[in-house]
PDB file of N, CA and C in Angstrom:
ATOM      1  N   UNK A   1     131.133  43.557  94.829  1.00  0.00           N
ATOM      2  CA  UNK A   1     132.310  43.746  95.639  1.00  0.00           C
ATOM      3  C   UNK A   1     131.913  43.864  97.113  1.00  0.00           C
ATOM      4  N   UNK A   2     132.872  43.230  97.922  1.00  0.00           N
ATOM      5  CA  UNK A   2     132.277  43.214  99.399  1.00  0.00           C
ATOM      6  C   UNK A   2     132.835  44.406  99.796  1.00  0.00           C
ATOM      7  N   UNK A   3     132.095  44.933 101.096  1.00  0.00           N
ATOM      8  CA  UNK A   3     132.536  46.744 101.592  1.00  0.00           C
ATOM      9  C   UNK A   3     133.709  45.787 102.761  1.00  0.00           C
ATOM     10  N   UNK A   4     134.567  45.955 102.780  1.00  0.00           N
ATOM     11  CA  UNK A   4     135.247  45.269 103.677  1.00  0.00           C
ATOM     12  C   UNK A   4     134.973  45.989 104.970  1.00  0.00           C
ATOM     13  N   UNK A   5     135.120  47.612 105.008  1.00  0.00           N
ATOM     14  CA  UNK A   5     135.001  48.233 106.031  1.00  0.00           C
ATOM     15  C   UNK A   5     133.797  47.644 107.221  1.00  0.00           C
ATOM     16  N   UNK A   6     132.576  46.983 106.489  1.00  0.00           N
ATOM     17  CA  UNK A   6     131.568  46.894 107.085  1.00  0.00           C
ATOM     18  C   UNK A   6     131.455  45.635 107.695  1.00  0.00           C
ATOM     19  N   UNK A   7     132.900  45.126 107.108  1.00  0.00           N
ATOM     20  CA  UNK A   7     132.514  43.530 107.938  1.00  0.00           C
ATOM     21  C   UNK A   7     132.339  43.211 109.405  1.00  0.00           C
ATOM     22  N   UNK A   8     133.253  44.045 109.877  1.00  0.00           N
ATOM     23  CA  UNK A   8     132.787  43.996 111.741  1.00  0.00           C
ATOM     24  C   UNK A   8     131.465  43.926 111.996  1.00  0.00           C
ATOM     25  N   UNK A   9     130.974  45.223 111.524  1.00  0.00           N
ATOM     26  CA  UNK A   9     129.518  45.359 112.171  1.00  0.00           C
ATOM     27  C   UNK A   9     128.772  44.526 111.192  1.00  0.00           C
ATOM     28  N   UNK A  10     128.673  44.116 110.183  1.00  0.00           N
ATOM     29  CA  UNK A  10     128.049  42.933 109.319  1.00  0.00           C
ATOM     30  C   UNK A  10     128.371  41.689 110.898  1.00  0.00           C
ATOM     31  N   UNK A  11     129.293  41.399 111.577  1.00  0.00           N
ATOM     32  CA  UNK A  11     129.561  40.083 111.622  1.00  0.00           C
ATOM     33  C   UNK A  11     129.028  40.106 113.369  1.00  0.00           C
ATOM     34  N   UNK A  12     129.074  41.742 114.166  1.00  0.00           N
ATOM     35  CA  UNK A  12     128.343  41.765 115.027  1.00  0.00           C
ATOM     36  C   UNK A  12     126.850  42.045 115.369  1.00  0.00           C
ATOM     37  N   UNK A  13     126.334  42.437 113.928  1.00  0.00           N
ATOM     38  CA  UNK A  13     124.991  42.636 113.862  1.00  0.00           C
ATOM     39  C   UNK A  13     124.627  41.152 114.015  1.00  0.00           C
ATOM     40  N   UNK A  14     125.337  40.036 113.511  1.00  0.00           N
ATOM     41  CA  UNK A  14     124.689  38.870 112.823  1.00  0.00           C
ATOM     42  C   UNK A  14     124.612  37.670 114.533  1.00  0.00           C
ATOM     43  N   UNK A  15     125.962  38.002 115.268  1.00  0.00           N
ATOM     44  CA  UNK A  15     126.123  37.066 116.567  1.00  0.00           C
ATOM     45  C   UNK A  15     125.262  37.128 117.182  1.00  0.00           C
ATOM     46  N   UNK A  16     124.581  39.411 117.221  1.00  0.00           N
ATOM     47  CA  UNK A  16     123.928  39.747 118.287  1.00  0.00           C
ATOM     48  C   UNK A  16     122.531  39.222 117.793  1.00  0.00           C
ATOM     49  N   UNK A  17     122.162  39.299 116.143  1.00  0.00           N
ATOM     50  CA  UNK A  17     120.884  38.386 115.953  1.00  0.00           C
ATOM     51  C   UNK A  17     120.421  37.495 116.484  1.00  0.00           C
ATOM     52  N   UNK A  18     121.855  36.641 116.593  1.00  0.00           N
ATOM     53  CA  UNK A  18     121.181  35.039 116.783  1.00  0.00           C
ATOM     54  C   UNK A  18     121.315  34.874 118.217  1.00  0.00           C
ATOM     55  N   UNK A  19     121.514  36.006 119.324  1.00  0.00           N
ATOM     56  CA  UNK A  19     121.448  35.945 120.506  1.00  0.00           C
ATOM     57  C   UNK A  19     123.195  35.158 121.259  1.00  0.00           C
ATOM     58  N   UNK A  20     124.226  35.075 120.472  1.00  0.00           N
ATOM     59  CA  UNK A  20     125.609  34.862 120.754  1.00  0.00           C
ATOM     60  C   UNK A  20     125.783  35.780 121.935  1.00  0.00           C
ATOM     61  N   UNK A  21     126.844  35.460 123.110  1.00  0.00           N
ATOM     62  CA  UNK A  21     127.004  36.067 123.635  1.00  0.00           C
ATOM     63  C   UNK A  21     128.568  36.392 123.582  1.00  0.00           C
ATOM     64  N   UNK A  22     128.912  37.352 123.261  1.00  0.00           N
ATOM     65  CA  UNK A  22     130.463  37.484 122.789  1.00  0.00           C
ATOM     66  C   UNK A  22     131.190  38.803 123.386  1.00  0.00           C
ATOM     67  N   UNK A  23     132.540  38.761 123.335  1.00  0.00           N
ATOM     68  CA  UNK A  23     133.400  39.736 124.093  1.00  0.00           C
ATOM     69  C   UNK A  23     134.181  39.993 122.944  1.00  0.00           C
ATOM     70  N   UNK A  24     134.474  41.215 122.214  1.00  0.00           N
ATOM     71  CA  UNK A  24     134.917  41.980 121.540  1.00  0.00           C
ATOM     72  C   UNK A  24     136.733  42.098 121.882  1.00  0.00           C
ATOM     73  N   UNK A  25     137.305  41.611 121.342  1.00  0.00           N
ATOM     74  CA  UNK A  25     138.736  41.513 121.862  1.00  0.00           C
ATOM     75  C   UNK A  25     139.563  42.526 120.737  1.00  0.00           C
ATOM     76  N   UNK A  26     141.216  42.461 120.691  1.00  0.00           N
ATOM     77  CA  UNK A  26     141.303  43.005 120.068  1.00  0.00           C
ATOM     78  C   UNK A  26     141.599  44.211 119.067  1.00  0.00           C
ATOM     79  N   UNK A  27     141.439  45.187 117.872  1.00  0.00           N
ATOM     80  CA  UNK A  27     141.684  46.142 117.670  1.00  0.00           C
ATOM     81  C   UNK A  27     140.031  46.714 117.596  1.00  0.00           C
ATOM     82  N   UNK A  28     139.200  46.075 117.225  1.00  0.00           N
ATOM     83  CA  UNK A  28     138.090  46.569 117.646  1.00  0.00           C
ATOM     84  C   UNK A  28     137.291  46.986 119.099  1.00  0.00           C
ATOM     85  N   UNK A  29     138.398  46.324 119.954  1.00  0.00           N
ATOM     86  CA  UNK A  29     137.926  46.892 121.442  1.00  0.00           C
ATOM     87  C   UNK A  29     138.854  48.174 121.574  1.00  0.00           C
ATOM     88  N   UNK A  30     139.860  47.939 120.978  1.00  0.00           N
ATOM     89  CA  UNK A  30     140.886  48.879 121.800  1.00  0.00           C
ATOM     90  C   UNK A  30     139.877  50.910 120.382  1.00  0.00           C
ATOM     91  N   UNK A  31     139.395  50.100 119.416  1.00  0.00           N
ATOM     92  CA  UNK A  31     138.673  51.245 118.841  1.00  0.00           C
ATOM     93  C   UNK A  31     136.792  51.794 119.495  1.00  0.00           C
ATOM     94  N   UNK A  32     136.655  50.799 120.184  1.00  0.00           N
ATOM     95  CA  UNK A  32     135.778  50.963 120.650  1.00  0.00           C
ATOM     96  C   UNK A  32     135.702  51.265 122.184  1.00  0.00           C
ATOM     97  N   UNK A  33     136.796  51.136 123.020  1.00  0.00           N
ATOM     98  CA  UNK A  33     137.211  51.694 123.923  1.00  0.00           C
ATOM     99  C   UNK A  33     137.840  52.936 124.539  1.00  0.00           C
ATOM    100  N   UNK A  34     138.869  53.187 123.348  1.00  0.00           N
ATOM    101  CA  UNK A  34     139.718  54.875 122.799  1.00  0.00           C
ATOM    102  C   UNK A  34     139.422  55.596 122.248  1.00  0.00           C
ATOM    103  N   UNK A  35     138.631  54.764 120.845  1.00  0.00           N
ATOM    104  CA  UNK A  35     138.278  55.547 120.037  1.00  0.00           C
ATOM    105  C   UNK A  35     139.409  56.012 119.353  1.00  0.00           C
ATOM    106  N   UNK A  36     140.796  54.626 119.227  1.00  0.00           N
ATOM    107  CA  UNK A  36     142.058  54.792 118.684  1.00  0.00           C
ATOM    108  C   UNK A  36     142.044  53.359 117.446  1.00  0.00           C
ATOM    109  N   UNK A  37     142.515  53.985 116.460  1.00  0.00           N
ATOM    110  CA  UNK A  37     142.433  52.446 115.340  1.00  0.00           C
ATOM    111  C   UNK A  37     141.348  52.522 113.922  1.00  0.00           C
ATOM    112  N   UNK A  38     141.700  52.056 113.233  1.00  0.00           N
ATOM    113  CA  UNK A  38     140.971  51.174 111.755  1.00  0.00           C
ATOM    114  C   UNK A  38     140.822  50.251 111.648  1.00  0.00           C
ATOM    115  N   UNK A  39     140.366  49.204 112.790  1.00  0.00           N
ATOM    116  CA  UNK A  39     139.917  47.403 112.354  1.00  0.00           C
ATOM    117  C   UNK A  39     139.257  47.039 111.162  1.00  0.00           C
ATOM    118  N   UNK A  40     140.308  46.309 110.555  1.00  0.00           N
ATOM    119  CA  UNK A  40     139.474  45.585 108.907  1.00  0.00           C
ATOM    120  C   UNK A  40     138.876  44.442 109.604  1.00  0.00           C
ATOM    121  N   UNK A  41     138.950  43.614 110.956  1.00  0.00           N
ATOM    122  CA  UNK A  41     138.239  42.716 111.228  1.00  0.00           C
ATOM    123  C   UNK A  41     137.554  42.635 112.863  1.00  0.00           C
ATOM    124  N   UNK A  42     136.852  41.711 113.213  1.00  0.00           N
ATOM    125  CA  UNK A  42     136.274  41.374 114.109  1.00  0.00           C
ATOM    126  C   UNK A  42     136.570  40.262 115.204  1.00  0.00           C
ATOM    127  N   UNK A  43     137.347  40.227 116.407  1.00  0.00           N
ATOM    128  CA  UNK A  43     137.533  39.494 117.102  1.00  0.00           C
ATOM    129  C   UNK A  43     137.370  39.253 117.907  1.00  0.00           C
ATOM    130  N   UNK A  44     136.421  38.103 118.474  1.00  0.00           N
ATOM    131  CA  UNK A  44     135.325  38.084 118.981  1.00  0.00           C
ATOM    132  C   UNK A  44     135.610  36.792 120.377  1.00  0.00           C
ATOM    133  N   UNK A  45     135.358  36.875 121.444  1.00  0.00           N
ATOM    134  CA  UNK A  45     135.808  35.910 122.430  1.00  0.00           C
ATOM    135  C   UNK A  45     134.351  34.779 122.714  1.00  0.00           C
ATOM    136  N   UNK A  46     133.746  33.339 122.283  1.00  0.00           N
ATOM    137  CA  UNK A  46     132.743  32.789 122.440  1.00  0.00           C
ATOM    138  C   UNK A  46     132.908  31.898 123.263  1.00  0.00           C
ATOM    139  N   UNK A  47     131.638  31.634 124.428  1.00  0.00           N
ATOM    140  CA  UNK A  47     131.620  30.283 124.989  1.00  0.00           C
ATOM    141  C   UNK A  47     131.441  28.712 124.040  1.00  0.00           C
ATOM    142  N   UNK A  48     131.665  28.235 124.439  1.00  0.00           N
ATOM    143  CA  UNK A  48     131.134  26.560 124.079  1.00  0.00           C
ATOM    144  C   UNK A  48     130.235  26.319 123.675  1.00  0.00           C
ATOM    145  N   UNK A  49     128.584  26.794 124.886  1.00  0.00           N
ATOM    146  CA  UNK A  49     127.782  26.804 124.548  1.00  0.00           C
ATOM    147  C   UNK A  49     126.643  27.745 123.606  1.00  0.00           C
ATOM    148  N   UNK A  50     127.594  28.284 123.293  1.00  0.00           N
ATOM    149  CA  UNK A  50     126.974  29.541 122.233  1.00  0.00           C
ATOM    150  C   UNK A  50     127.549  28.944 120.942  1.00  0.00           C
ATOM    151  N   UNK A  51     128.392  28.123 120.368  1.00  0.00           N
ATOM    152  CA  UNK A  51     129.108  27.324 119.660  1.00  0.00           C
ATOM    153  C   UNK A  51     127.569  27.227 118.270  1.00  0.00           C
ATOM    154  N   UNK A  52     126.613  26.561 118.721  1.00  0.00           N
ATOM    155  CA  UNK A  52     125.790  26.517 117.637  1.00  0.00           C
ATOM    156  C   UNK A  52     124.801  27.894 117.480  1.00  0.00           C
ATOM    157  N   UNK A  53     124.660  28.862 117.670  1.00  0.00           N
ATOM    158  CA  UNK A  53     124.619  30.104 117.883  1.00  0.00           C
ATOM    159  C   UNK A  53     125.117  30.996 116.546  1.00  0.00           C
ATOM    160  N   UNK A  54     126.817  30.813 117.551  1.00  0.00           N
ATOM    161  CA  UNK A  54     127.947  31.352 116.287  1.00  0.00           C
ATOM    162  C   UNK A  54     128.308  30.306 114.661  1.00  0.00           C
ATOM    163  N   UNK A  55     127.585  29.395 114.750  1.00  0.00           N
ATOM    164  CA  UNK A  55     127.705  28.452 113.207  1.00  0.00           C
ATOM    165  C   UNK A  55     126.460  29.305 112.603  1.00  0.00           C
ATOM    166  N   UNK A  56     125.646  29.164 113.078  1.00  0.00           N
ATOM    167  CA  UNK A  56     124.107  29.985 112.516  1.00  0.00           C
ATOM    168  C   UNK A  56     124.298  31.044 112.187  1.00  0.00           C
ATOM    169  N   UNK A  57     125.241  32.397 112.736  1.00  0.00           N
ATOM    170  CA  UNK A  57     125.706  33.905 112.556  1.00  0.00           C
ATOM    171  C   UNK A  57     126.322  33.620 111.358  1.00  0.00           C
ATOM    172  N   UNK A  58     128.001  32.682 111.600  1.00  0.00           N
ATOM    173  CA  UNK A  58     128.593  32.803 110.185  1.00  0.00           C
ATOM    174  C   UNK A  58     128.101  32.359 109.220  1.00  0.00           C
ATOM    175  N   UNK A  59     127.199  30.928 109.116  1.00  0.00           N
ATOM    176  CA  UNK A  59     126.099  30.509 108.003  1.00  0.00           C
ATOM    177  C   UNK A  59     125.558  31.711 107.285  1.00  0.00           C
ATOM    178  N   UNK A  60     124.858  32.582 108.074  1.00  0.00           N
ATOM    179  CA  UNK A  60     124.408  33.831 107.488  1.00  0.00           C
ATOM    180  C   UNK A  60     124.631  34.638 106.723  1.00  0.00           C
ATOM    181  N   UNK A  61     126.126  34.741 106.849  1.00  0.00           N
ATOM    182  CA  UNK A  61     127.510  35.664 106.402  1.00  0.00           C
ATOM    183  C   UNK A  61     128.152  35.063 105.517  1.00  0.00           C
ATOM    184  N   UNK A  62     127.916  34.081 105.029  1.00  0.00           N
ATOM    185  CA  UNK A  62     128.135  32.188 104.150  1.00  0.00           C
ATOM    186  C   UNK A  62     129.545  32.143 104.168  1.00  0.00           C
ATOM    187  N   UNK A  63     130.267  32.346 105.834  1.00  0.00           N
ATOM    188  CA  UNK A  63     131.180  31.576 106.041  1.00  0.00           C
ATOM    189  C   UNK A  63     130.521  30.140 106.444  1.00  0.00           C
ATOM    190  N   UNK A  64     131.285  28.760 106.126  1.00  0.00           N
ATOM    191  CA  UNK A  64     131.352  27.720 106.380  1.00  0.00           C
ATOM    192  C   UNK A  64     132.365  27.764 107.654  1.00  0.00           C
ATOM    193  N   UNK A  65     131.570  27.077 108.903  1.00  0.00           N
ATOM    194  CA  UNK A  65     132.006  26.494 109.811  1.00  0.00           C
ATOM    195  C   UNK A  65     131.174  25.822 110.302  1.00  0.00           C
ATOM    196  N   UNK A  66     131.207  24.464 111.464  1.00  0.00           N
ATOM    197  CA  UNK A  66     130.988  23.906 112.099  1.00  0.00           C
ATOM    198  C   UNK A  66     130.956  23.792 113.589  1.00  0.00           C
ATOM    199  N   UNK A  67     130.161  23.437 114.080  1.00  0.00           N
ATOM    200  CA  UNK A  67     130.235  23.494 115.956  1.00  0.00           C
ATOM    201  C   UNK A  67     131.615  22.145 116.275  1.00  0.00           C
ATOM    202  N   UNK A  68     131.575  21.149 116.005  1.00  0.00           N
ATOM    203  CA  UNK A  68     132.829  20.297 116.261  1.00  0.00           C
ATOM    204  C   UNK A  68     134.110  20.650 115.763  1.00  0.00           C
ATOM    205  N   UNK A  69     134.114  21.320 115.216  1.00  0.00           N
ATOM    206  CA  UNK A  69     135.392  21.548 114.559  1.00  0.00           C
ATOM    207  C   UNK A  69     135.654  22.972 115.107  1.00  0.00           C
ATOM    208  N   UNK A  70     134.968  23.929 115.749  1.00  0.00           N
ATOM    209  CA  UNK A  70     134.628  25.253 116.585  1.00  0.00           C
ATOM    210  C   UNK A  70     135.079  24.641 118.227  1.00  0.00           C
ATOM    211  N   UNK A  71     134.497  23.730 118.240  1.00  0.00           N
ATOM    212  CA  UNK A  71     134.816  23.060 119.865  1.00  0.00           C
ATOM    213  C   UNK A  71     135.913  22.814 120.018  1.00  0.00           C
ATOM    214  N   UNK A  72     137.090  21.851 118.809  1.00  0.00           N
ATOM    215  CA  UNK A  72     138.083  21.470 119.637  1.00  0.00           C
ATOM    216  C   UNK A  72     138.800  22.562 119.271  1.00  0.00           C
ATOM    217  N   UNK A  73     138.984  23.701 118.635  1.00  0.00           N
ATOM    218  CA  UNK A  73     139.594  24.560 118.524  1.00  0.00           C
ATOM    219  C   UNK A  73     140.125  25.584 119.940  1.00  0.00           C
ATOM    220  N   UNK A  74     141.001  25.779 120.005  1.00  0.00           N
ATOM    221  CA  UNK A  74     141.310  27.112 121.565  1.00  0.00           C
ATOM    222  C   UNK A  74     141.328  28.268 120.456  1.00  0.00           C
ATOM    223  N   UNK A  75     141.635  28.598 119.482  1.00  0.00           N
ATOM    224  CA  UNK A  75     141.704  29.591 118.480  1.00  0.00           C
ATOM    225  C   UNK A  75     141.164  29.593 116.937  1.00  0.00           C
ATOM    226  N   UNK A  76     140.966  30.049 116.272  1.00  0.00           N
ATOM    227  CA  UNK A  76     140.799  29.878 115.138  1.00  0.00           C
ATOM    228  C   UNK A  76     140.167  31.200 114.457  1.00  0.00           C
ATOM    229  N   UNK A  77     140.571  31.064 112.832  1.00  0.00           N
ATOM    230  CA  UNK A  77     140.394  32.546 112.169  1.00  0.00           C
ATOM    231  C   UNK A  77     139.315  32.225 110.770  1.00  0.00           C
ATOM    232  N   UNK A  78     138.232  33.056 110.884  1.00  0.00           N
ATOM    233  CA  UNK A  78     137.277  32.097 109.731  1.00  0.00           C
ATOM    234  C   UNK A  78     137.354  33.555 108.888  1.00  0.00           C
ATOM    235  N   UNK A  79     137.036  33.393 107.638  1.00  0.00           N
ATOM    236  CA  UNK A  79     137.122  34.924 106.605  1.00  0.00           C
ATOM    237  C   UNK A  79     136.083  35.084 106.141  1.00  0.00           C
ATOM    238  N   UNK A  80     135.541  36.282 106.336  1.00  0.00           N
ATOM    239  CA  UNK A  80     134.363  36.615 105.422  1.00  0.00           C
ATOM    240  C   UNK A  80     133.669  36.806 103.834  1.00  0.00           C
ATOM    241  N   UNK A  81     134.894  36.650 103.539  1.00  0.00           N
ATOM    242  CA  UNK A  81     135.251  37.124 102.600  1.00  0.00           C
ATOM    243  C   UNK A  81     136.206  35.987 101.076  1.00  0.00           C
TER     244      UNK A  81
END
């Protein structure tokens, strides 16, 4: 069974591994800022060029994604789970 609680930090341990450079958006900022909230997830703001970076993090985490299909996106929601 997956710990769901742990998926944030499962999914920011894994960006900050692979050297991603990312901005925390979100209910996890506003809990990590206040110290107000329960985030079940992680939302995360990436450049372009960190694009193959963040495929290598979620690979890890054995979400399936791609850098072209990451590029033409302005948004998108991948599950850990």
């Amino acid at each position: 069974m997956i710990d769901l609680a742990m998926r944030p930090a499962r999914l920011a341990y894994a960006l900050s591994g692979e050297g991603v450079r990312f901005v925390v958006v979100g209910g996890a900022a506003r809990l990590l800022s206040l110290g107000v909230g329960r985030p079940r997830d992680l939302d995360v703001v990436v450049d372009e060029p960190d694009l193959p970076e963040l495929v290598s993090a979620l690979g890890a985490l054995g979400v399936p994604a791609n850098v072209a299909s990451l590029a033409r996106a302005r948004q998108c929601r991948l599950d850990s789970f």
